[in-house]
Protein backbone atom coordinates (compact mmCIF):
# COMPACT_ATOMS: atom_id res chain seq x y z
CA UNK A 1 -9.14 -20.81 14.01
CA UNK A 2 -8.65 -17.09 12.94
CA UNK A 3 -8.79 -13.87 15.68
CA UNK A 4 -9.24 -10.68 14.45
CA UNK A 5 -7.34 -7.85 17.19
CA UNK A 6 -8.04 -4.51 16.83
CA UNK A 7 -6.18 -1.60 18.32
CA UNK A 8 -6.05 2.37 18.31
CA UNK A 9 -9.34 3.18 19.90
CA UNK A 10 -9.93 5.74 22.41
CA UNK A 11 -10.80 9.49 23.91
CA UNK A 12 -10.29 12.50 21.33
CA UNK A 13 -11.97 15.22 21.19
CA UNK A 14 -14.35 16.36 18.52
CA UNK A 15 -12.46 17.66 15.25
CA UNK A 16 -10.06 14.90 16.12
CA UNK A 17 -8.51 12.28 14.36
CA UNK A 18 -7.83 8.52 15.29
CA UNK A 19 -6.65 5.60 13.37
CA UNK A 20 -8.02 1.85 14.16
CA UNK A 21 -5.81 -0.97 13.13
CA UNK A 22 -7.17 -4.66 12.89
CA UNK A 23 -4.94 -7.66 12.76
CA UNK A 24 -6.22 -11.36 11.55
CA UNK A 25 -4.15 -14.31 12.87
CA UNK A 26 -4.25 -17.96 11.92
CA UNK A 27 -4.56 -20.25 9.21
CA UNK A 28 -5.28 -17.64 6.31
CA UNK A 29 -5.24 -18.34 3.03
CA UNK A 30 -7.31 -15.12 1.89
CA UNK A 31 -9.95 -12.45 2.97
CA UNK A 32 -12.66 -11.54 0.76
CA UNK A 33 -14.24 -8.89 2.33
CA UNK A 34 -12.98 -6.95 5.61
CA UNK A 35 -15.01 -4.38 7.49
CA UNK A 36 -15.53 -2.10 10.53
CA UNK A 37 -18.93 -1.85 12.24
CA UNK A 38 -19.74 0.00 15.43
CA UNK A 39 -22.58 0.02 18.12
CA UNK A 40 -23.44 3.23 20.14
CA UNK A 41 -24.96 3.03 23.36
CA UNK A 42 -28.30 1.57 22.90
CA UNK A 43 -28.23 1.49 19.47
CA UNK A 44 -28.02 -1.44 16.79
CA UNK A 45 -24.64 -2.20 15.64
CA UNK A 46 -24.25 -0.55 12.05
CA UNK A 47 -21.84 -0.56 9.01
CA UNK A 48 -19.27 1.59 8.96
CA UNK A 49 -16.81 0.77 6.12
CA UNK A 50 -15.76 -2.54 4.31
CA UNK A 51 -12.99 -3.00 1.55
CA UNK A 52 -12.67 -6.19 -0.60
CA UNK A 53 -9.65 -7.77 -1.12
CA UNK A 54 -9.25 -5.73 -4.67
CA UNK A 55 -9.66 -2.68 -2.93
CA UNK A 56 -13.38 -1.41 -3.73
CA UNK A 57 -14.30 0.01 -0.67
CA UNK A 58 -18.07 0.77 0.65
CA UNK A 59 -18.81 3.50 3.39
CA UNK A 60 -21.88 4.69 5.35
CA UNK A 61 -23.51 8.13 4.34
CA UNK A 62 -22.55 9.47 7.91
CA UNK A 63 -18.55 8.68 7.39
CA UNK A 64 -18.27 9.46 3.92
CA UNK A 65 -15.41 12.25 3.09
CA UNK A 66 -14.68 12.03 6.86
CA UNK A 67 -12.85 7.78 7.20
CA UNK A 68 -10.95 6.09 5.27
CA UNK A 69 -10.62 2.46 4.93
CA UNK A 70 -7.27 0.64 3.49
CA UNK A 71 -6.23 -3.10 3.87
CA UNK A 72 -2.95 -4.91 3.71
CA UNK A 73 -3.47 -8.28 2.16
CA UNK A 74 0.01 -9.23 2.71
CA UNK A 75 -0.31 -8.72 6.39
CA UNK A 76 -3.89 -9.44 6.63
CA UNK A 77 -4.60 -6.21 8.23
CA UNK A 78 -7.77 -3.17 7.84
CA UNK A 79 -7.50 0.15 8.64
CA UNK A 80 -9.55 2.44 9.69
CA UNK A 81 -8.42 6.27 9.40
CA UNK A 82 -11.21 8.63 11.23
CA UNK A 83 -10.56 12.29 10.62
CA UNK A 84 -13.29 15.10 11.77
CA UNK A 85 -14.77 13.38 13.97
CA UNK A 86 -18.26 14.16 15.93
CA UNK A 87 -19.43 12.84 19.20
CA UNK A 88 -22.12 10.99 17.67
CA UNK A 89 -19.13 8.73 16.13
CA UNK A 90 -18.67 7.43 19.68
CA UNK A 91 -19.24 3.71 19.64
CA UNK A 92 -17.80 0.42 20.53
CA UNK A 93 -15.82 -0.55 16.63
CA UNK A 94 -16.13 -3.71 15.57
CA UNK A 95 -13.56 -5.25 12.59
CA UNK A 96 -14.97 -7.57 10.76
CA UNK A 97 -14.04 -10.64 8.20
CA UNK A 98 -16.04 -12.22 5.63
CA UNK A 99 -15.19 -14.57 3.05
CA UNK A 100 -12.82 -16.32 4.91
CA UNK A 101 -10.76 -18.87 3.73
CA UNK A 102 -8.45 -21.65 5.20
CA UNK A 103 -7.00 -23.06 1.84
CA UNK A 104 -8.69 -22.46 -1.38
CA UNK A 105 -11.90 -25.16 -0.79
CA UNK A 106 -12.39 -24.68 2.87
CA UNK A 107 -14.49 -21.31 4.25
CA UNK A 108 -14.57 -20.05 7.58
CA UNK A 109 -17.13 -18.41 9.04
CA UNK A 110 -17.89 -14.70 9.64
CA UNK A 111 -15.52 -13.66 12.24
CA UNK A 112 -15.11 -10.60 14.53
CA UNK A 113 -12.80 -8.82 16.88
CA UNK A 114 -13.73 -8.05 19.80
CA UNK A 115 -14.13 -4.46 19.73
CA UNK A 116 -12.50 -1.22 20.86
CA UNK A 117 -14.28 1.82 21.98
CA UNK A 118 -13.75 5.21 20.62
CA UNK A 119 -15.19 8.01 22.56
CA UNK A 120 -15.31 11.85 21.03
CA UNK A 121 -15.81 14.31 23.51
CA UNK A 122 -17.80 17.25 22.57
């Protein structure tokens, strides 16, 4: 089985930065795609940034210029740098694997971390 742990959430205020680390442990033989989602309050849980295993990353409108997503395959680890941020980035964040692979001819399933909140006080 593979956990994802994430770490480096919590309360900053707005104009803040914060960086969210994400660890996946277990029988890895490689990550296609890693990612960070988050869910507000009430609100549907939504993309925030993914990077593939090459490096292409893909970011939501409302992050763009503002986070930064980087991976270490080696370690299997995503980051997530958040600089400028707004209270309306407050959310649980959610890391995220995809393409997951036990040896080269057996895939995991989607798996994700369990989340870590980030609050940004106005």
């Amino acid at each position: 089985q593979v956990q994802l742990v994430e770490s480096g959430g919590g309360l900053v205020q707005a104009g803040g930065s914060l960086r969210l680390s994400c660890a996946a442990s277990g029988s890895i033989f490689s990550i296609n795609t890693m990612g960070w989602y988050r869910q507000a309050p009430g609100k549907q849980r939504e993309l925030v940034a993914t990077i593939t295993s090459g490096g292409s990353a893909n970011y939501a409108d409302s992050v763009k210029g503002r986070f930064t997503i980087s991976r270490d395959n080696a370690k299997n680890t995503v980051y997530l740098q958040m600089n400028s941020l707004k209270p309306e980035d407050t959310a649980v964040y959610y890391c995220n694997a995809d393409g997951l692979y036990r040896n080269p001819l057996t895939k995991y399933r989607e798996v994700w971390g369990q989340g870590t909140l980030v609050t940004v006080s106005s």
